[in-house]
Protein backbone atom coordinates (compact mmCIF):
# COMPACT_ATOMS: atom_id res chain seq x y z
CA UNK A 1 0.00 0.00 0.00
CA UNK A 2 2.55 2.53 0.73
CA UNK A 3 4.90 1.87 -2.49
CA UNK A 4 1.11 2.73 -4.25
CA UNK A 5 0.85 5.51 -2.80
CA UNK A 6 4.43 6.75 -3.11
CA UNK A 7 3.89 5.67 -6.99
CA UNK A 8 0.66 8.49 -6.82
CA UNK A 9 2.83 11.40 -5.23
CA UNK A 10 5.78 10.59 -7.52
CA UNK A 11 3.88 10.03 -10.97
CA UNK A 12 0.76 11.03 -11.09
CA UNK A 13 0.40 14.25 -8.94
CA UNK A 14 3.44 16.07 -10.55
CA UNK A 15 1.15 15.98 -13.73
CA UNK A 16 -2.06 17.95 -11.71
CA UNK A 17 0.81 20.59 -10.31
CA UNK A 18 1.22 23.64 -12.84
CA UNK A 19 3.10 26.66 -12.41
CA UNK A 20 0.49 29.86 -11.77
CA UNK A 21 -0.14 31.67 -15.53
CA UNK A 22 -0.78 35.53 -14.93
CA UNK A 23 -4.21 37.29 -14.32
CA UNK A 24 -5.77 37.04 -18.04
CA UNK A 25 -4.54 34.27 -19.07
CA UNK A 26 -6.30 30.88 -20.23
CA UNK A 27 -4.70 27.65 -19.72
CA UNK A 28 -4.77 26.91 -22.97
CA UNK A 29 -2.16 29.77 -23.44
CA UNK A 30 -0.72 29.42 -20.14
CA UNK A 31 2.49 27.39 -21.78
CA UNK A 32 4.04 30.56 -23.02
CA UNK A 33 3.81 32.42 -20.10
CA UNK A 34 6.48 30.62 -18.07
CA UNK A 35 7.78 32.57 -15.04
CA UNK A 36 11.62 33.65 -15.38
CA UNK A 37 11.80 32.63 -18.64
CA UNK A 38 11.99 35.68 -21.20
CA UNK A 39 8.45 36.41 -22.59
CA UNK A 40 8.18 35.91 -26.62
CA UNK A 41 5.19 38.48 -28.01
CA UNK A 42 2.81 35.77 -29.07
CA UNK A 43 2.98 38.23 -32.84
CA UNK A 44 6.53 37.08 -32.59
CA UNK A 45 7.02 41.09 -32.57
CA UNK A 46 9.82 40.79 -29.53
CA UNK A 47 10.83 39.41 -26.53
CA UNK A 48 10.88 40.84 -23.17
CA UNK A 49 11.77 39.74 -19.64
CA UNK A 50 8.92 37.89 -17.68
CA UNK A 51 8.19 40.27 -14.99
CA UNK A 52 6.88 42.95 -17.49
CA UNK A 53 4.17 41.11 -17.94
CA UNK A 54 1.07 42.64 -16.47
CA UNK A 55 2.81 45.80 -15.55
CA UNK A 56 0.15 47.93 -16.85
CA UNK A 57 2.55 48.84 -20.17
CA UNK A 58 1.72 47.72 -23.39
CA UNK A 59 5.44 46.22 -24.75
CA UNK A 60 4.04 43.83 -27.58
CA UNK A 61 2.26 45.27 -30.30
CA UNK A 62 -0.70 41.93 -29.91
CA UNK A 63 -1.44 43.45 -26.53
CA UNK A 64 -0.06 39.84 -25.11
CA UNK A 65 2.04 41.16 -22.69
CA UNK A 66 -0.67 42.86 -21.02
CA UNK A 67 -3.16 40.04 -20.53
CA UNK A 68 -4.56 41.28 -16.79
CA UNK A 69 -4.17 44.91 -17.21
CA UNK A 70 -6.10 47.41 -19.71
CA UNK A 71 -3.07 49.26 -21.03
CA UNK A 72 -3.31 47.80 -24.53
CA UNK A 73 -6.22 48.76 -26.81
CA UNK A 74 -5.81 45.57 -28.24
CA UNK A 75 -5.64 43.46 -25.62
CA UNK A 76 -7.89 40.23 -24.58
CA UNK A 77 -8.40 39.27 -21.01
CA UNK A 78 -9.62 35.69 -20.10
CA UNK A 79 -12.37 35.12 -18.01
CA UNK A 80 -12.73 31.91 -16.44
CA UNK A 81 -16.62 32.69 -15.37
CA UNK A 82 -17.13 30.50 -12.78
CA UNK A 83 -20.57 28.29 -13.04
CA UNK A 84 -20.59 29.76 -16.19
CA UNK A 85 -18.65 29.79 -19.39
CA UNK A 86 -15.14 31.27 -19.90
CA UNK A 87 -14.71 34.24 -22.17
CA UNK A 88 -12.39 36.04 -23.52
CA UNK A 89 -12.80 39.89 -23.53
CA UNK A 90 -11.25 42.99 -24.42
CA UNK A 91 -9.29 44.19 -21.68
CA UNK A 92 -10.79 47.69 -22.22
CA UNK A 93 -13.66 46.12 -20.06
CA UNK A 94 -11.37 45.73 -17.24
């Protein structure tokens, strides 16, 4: 019984664990927002470093950097809607 359970903690739960993805962020998109790791503009238009995401300055010209925060006019903030469904909506709304 214990070598199962030592076989859940080591396998399977490491697969449920995921790093937090910024305010505005789906998890479908969540992969390319990877804390200390430089921050590609999901337009490819340049990189920046990680913790200007979310700083309330629009960097990339998709809005991407800026998923939580209305300071691009392009931007798209994800709503997860609890009980209800997710949405994603301009971040002017915010």
């Amino acid at each position: 019984m214990a070598s199962l359970l030592l076989a859940f903690c080591v396998v399977i739960l490491p697969v449920f664990a995921s790093e937090p993805i910024p305010r505005g962020v789906s998890r479908a998109k969540g992969s390319f927002y990877k804390a200390g790791v430089p921050f590609k503009c999901l337009d490819g238009s340049q990189t920046i470093p990680f913790d200007q995401i979310n700083d309330d300055y629009c960097d990339c010209a998709d809005g991407s950097d800026e998923p939580g925060t209305s300071a691009c006019r392009n931007g798209r903030f994800y709503c997860v809607n609890k009980g209800y469904k997710p949405e994603s909506i301009p971040s002017s709304r915010l």
